[in-house]
ModelCIF file with pLDDT and N, C-alpha, C, O atoms, coordinates in Angstrom:
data_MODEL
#
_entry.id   MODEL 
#
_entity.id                         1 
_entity.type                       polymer 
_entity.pdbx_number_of_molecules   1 
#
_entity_poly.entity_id                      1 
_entity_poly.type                           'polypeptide(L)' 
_entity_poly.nstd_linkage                   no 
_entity_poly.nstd_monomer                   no 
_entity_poly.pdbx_seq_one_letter_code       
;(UNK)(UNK)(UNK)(UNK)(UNK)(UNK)(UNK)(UNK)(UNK)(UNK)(UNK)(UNK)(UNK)(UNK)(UNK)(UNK)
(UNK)(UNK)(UNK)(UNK)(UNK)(UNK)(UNK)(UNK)(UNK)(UNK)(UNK)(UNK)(UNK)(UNK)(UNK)(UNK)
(UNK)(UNK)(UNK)(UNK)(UNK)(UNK)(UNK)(UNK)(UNK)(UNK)(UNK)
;
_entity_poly.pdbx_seq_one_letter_code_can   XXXXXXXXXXXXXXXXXXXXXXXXXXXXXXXXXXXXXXXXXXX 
_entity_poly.pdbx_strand_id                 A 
#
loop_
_entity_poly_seq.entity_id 
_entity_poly_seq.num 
_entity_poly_seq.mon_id 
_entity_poly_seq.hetero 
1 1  UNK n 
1 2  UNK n 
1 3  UNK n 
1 4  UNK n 
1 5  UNK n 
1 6  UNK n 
1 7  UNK n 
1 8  UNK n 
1 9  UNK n 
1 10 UNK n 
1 11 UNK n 
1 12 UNK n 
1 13 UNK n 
1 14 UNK n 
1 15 UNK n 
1 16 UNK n 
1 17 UNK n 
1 18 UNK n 
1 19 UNK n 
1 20 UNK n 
1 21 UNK n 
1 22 UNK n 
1 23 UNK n 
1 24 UNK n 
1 25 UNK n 
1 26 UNK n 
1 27 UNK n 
1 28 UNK n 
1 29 UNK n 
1 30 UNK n 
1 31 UNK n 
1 32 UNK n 
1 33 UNK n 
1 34 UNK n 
1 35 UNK n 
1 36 UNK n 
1 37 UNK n 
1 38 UNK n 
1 39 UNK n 
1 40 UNK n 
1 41 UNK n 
1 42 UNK n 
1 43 UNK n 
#
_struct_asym.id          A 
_struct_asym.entity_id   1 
#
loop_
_ma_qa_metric.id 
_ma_qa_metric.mode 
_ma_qa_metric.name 
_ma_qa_metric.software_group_id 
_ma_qa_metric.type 
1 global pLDDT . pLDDT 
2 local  pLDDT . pLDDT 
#
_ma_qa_metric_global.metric_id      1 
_ma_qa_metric_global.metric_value   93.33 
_ma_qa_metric_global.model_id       1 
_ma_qa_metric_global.ordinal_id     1 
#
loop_
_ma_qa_metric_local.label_asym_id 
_ma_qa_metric_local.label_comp_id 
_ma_qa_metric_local.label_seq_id 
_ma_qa_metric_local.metric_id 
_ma_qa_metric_local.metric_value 
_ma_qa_metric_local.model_id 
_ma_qa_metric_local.ordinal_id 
A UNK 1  2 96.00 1 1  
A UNK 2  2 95.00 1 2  
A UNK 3  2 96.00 1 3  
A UNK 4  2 97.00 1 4  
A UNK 5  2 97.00 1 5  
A UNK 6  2 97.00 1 6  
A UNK 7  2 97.00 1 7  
A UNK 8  2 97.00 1 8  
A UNK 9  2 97.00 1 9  
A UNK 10 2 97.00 1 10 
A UNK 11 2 97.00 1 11 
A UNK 12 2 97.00 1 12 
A UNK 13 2 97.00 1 13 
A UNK 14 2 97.00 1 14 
A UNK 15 2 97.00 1 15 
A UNK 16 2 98.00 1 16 
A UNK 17 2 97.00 1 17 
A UNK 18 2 97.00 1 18 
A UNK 19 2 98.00 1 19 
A UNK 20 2 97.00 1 20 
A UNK 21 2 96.00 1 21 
A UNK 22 2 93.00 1 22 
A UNK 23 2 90.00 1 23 
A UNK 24 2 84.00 1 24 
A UNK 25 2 75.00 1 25 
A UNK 26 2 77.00 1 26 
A UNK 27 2 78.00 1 27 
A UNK 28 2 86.00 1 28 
A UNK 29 2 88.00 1 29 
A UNK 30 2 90.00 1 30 
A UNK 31 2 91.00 1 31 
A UNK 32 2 94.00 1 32 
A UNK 33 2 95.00 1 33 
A UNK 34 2 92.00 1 34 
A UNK 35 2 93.00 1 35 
A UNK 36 2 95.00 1 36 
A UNK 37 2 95.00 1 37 
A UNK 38 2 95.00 1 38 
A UNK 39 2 95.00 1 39 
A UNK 40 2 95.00 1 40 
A UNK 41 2 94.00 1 41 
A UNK 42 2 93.00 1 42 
A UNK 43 2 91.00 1 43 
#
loop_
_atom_site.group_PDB 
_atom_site.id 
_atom_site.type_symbol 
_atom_site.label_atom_id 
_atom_site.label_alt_id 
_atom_site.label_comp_id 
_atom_site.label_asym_id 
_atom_site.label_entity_id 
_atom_site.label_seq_id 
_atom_site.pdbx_PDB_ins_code 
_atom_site.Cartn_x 
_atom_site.Cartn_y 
_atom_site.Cartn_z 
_atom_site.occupancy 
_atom_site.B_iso_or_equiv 
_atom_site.pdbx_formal_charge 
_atom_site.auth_seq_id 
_atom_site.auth_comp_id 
_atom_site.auth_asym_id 
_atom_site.auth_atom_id 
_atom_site.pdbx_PDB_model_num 
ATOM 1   N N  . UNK A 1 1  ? -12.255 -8.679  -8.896  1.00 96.00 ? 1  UNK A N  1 
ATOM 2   C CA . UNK A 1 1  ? -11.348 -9.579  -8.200  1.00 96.00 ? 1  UNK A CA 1 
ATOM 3   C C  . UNK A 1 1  ? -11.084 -10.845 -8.985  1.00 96.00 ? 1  UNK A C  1 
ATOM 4   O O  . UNK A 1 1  ? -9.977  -11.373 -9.099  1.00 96.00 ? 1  UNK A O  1 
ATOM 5   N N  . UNK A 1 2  ? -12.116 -11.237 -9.468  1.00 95.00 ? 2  UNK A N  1 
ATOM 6   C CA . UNK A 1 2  ? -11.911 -12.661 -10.542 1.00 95.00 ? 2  UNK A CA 1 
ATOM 7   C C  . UNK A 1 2  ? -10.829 -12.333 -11.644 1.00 95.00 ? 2  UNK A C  1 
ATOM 8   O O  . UNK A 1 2  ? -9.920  -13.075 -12.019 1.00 95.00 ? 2  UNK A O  1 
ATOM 9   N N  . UNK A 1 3  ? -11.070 -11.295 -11.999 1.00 96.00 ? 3  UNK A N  1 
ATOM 10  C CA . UNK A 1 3  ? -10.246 -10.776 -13.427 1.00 96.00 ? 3  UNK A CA 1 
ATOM 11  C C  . UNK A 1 3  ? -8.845  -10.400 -13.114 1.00 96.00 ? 3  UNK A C  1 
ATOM 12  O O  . UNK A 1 3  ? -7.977  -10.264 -13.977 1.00 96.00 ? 3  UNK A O  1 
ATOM 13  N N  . UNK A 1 4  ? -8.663  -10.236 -11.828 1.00 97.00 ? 4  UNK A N  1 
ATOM 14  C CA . UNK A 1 4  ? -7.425  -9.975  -11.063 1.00 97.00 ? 4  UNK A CA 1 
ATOM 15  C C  . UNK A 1 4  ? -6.692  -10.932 -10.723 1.00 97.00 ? 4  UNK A C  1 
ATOM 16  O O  . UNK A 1 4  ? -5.509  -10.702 -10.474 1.00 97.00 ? 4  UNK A O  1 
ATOM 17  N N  . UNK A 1 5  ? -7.380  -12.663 -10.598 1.00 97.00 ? 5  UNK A N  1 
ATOM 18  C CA . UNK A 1 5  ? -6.777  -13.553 -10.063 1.00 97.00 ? 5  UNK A CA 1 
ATOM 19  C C  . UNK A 1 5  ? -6.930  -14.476 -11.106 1.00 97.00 ? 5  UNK A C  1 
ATOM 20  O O  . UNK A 1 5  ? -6.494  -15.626 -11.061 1.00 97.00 ? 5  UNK A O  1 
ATOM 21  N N  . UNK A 1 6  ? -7.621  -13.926 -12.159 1.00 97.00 ? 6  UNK A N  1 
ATOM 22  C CA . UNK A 1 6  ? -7.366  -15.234 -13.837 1.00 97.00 ? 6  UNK A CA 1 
ATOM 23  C C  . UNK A 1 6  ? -6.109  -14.099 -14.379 1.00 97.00 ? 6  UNK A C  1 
ATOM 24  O O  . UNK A 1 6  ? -5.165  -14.885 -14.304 1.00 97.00 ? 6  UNK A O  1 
ATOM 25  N N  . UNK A 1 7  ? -5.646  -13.137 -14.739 1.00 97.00 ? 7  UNK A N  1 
ATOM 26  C CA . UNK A 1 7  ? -4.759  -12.098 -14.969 1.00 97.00 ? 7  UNK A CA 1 
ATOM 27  C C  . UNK A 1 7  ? -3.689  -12.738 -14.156 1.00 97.00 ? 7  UNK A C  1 
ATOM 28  O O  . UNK A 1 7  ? -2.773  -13.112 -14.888 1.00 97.00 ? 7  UNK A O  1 
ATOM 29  N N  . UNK A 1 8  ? -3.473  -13.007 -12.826 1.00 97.00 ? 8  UNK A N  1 
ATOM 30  C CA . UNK A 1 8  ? -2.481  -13.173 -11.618 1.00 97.00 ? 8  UNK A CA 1 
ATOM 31  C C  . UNK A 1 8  ? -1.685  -14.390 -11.966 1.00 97.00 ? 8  UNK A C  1 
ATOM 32  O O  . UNK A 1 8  ? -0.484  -14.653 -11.905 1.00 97.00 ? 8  UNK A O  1 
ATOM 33  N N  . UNK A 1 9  ? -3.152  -15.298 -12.496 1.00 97.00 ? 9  UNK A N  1 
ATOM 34  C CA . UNK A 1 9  ? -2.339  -16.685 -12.532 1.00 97.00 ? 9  UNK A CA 1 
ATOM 35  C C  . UNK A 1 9  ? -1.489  -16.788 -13.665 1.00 97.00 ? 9  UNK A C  1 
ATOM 36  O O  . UNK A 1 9  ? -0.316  -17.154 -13.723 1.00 97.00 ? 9  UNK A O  1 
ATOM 37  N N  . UNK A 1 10 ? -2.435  -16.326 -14.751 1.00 97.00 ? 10 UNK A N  1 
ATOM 38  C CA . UNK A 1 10 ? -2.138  -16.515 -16.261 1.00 97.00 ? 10 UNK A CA 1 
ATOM 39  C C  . UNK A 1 10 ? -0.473  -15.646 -16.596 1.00 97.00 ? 10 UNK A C  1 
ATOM 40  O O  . UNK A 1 10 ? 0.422   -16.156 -17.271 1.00 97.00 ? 10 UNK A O  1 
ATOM 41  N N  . UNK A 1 11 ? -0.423  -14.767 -16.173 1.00 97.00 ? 11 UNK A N  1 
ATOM 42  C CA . UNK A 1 11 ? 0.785   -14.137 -15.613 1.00 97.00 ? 11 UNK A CA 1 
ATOM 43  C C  . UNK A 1 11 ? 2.092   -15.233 -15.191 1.00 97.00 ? 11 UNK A C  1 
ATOM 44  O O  . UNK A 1 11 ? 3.164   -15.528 -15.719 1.00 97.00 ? 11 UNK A O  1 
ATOM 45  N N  . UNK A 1 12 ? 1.480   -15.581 -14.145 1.00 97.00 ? 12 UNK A N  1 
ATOM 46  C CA . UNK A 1 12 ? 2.779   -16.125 -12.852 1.00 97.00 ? 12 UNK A CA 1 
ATOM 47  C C  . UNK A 1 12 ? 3.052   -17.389 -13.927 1.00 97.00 ? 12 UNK A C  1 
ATOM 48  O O  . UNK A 1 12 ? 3.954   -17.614 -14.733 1.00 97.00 ? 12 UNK A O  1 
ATOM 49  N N  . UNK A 1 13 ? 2.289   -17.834 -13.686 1.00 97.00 ? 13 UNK A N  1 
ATOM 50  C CA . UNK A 1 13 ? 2.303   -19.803 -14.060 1.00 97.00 ? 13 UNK A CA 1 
ATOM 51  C C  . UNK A 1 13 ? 2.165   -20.048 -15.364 1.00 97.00 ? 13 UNK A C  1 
ATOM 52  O O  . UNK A 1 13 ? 2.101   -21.250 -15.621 1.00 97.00 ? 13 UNK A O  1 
ATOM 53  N N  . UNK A 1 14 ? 2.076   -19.117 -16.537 1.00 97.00 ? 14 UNK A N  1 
ATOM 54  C CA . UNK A 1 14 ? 2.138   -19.500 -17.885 1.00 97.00 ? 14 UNK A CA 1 
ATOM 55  C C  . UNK A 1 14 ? 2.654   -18.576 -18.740 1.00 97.00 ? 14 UNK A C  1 
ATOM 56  O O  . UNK A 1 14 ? 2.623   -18.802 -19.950 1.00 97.00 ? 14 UNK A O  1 
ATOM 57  N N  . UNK A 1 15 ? 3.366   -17.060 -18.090 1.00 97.00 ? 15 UNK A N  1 
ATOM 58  C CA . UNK A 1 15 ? 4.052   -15.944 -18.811 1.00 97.00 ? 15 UNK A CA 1 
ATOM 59  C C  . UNK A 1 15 ? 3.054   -15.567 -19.965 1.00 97.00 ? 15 UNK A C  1 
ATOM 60  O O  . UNK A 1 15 ? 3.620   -15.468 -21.054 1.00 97.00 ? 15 UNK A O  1 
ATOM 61  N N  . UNK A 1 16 ? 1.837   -15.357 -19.979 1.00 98.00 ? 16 UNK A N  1 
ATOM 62  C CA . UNK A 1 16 ? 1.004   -14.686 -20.666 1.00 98.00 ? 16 UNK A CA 1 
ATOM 63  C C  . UNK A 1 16 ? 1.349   -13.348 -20.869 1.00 98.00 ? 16 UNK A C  1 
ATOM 64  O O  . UNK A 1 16 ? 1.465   -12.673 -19.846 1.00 98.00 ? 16 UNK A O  1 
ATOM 65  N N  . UNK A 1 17 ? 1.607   -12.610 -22.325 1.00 97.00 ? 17 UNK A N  1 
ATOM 66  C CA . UNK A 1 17 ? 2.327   -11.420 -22.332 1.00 97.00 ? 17 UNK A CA 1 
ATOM 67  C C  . UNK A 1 17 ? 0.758   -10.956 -23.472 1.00 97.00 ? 17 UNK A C  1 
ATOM 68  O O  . UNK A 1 17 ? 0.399   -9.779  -23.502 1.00 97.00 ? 17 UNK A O  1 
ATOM 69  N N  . UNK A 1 18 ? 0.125   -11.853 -24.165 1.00 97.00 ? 18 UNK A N  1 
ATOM 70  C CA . UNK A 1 18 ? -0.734  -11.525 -25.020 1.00 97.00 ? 18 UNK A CA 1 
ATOM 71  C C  . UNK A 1 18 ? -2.285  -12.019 -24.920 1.00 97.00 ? 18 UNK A C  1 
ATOM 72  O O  . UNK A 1 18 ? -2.335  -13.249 -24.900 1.00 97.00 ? 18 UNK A O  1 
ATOM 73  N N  . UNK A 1 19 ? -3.613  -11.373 -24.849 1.00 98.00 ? 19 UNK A N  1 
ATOM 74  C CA . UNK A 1 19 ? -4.580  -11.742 -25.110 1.00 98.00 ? 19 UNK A CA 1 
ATOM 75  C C  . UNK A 1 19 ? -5.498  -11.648 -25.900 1.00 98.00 ? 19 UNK A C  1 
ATOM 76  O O  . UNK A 1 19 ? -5.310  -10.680 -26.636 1.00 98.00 ? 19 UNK A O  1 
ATOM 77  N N  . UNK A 1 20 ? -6.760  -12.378 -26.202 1.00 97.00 ? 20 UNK A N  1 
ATOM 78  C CA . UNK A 1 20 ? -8.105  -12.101 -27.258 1.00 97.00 ? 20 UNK A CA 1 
ATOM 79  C C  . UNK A 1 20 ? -9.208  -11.720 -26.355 1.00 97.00 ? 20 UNK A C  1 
ATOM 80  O O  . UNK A 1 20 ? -9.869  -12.535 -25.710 1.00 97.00 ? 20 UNK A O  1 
ATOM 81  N N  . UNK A 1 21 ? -9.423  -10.076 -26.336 1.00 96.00 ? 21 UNK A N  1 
ATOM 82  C CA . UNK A 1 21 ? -10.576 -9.382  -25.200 1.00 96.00 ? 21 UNK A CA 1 
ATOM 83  C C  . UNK A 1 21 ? -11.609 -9.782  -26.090 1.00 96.00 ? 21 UNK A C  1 
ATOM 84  O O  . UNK A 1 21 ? -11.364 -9.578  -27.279 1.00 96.00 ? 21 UNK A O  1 
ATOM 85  N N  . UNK A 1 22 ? -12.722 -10.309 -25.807 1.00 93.00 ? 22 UNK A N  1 
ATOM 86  C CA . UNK A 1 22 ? -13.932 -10.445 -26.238 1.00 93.00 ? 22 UNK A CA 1 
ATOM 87  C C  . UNK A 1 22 ? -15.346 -10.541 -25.714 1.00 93.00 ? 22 UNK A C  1 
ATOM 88  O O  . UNK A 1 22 ? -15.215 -10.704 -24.501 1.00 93.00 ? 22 UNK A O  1 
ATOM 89  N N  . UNK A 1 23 ? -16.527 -10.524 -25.991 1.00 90.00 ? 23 UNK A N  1 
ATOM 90  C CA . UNK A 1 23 ? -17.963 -10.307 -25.237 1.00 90.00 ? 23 UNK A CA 1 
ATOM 91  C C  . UNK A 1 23 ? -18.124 -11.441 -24.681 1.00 90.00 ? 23 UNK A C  1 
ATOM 92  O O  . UNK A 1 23 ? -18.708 -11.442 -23.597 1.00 90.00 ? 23 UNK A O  1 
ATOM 93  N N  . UNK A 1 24 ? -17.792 -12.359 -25.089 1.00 84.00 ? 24 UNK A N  1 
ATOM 94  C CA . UNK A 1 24 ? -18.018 -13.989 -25.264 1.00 84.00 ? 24 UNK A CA 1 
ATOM 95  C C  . UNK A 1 24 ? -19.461 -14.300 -25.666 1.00 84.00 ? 24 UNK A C  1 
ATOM 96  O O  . UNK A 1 24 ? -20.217 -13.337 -25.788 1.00 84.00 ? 24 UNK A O  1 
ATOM 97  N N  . UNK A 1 25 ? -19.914 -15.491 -25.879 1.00 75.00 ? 25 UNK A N  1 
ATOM 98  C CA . UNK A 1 25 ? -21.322 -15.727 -25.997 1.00 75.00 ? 25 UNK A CA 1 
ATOM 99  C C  . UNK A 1 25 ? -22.093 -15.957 -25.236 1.00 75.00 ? 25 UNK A C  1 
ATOM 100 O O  . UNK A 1 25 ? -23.041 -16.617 -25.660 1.00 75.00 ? 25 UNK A O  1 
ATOM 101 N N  . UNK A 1 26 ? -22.116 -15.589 -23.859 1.00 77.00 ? 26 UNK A N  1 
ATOM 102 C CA . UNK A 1 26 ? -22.972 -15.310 -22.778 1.00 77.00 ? 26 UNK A CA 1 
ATOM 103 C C  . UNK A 1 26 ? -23.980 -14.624 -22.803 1.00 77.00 ? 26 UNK A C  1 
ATOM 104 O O  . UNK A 1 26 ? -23.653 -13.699 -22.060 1.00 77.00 ? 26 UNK A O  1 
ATOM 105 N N  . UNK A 1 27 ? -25.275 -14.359 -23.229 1.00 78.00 ? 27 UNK A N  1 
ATOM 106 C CA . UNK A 1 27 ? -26.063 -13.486 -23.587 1.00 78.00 ? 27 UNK A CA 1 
ATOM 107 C C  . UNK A 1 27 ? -26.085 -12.554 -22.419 1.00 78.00 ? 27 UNK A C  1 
ATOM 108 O O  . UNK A 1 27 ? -26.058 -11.371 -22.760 1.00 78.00 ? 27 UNK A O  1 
ATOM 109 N N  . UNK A 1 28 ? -26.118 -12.726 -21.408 1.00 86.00 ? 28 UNK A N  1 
ATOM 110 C CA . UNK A 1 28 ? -25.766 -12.001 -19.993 1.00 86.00 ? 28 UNK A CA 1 
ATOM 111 C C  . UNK A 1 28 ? -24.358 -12.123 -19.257 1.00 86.00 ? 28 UNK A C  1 
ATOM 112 O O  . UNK A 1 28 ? -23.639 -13.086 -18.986 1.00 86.00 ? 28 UNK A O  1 
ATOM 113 N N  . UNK A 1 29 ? -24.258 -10.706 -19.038 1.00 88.00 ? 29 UNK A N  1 
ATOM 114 C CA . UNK A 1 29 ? -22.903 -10.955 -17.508 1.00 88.00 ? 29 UNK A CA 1 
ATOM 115 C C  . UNK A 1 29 ? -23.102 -11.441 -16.572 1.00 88.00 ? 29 UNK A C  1 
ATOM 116 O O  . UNK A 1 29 ? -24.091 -11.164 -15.893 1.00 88.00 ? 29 UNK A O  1 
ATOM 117 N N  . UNK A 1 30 ? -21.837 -12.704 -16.097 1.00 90.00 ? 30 UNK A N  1 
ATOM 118 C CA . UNK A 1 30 ? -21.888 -12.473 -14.613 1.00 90.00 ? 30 UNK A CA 1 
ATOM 119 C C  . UNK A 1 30 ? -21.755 -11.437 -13.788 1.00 90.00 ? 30 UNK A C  1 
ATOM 120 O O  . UNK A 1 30 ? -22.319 -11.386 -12.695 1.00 90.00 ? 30 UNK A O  1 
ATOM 121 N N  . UNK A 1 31 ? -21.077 -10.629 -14.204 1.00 91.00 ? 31 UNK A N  1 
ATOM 122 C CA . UNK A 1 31 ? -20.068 -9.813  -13.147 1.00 91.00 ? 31 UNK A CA 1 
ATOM 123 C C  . UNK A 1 31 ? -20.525 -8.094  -13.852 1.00 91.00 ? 31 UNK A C  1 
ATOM 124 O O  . UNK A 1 31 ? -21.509 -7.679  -14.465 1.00 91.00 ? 31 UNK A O  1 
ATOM 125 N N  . UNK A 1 32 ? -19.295 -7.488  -13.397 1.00 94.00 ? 32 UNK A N  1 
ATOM 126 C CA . UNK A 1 32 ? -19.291 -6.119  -14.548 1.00 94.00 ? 32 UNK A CA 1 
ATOM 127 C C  . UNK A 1 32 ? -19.229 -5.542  -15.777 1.00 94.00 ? 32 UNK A C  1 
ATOM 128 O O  . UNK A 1 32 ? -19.662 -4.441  -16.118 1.00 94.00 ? 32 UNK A O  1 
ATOM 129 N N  . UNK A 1 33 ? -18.514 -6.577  -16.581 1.00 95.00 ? 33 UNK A N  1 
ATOM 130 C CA . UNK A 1 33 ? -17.809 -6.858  -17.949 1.00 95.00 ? 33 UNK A CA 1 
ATOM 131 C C  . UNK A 1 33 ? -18.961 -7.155  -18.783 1.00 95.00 ? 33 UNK A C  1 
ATOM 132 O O  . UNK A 1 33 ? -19.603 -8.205  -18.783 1.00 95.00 ? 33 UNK A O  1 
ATOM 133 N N  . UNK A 1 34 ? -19.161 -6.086  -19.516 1.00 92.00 ? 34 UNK A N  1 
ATOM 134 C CA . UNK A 1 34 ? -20.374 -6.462  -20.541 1.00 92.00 ? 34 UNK A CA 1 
ATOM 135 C C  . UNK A 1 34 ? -19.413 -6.945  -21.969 1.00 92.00 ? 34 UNK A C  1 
ATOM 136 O O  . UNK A 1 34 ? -19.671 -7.879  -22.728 1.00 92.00 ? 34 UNK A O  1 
ATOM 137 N N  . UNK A 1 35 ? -18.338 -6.062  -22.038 1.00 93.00 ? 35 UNK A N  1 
ATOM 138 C CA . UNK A 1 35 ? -17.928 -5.790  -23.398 1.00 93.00 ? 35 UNK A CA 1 
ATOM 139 C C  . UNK A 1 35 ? -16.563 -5.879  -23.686 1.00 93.00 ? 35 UNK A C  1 
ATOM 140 O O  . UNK A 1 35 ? -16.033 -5.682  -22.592 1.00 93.00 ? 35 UNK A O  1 
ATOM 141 N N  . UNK A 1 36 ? -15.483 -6.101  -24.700 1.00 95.00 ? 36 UNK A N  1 
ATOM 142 C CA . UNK A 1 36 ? -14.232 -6.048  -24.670 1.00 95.00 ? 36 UNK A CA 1 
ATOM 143 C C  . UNK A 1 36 ? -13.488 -5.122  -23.656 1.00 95.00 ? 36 UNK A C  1 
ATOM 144 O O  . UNK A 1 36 ? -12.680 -5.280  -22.740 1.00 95.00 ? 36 UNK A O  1 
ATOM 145 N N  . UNK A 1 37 ? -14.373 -3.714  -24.462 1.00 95.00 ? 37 UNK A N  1 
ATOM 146 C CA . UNK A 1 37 ? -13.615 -2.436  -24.265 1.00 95.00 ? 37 UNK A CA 1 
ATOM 147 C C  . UNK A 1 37 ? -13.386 -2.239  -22.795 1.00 95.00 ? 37 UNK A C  1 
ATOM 148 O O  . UNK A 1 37 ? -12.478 -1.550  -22.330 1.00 95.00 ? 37 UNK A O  1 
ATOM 149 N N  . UNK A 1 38 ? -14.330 -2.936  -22.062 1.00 95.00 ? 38 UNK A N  1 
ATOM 150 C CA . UNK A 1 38 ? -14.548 -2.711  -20.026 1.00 95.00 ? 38 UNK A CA 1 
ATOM 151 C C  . UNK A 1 38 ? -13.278 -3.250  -19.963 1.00 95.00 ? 38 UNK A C  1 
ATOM 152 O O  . UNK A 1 38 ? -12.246 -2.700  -19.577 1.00 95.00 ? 38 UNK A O  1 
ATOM 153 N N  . UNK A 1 39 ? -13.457 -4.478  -20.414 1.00 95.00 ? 39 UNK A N  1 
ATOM 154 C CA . UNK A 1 39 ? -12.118 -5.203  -19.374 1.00 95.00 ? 39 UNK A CA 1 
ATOM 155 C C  . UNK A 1 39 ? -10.905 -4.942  -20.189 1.00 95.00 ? 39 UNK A C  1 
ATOM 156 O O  . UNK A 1 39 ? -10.101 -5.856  -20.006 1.00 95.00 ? 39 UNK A O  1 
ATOM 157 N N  . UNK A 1 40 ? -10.189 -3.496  -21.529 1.00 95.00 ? 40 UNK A N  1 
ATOM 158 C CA . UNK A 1 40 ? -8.810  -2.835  -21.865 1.00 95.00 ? 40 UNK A CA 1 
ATOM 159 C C  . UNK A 1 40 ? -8.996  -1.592  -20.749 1.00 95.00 ? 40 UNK A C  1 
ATOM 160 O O  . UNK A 1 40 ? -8.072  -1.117  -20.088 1.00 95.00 ? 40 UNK A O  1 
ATOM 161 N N  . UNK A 1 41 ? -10.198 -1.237  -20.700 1.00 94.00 ? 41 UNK A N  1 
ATOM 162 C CA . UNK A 1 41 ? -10.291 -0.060  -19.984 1.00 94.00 ? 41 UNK A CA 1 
ATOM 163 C C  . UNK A 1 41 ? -10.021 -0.458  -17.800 1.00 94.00 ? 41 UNK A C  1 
ATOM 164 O O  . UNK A 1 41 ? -9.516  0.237   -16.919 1.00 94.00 ? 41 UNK A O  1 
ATOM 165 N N  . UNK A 1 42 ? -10.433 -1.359  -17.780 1.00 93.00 ? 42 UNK A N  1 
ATOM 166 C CA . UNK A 1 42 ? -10.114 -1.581  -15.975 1.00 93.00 ? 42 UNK A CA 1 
ATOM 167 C C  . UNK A 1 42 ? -8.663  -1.529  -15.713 1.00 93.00 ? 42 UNK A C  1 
ATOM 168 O O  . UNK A 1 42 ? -8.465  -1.322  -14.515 1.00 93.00 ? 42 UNK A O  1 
ATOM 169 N N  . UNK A 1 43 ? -7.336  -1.666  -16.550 1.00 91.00 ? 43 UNK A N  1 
ATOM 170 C CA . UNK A 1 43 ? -6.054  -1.277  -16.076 1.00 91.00 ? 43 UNK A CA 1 
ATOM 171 C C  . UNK A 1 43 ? -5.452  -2.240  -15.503 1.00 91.00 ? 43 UNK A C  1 
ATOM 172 O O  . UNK A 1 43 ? -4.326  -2.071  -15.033 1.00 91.00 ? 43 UNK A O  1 
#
């Protein structure tokens, strides 16, 4: 749902057509997203 409503905004309010998927330097997830590939692969 988070990734749905940073996607939603980034979309509406700033015409985001391009991004940089990455692990970040979080040694742990918050959420589901361990890795780039999760969050090309969720759709």
């Amino acid at each position: 749902g988070a990734l749905d409503d940073l996607l939603s905004r980034l979309s509406a309010l700033a015409g985001v057509r391009r991004v940089l998927a990455i692990g970040g330097d979080s040694e742990r997830a918050e959420g589901p997203f361990n890795s780039a590939i999760e969050l090309i692969e969720s759709g």
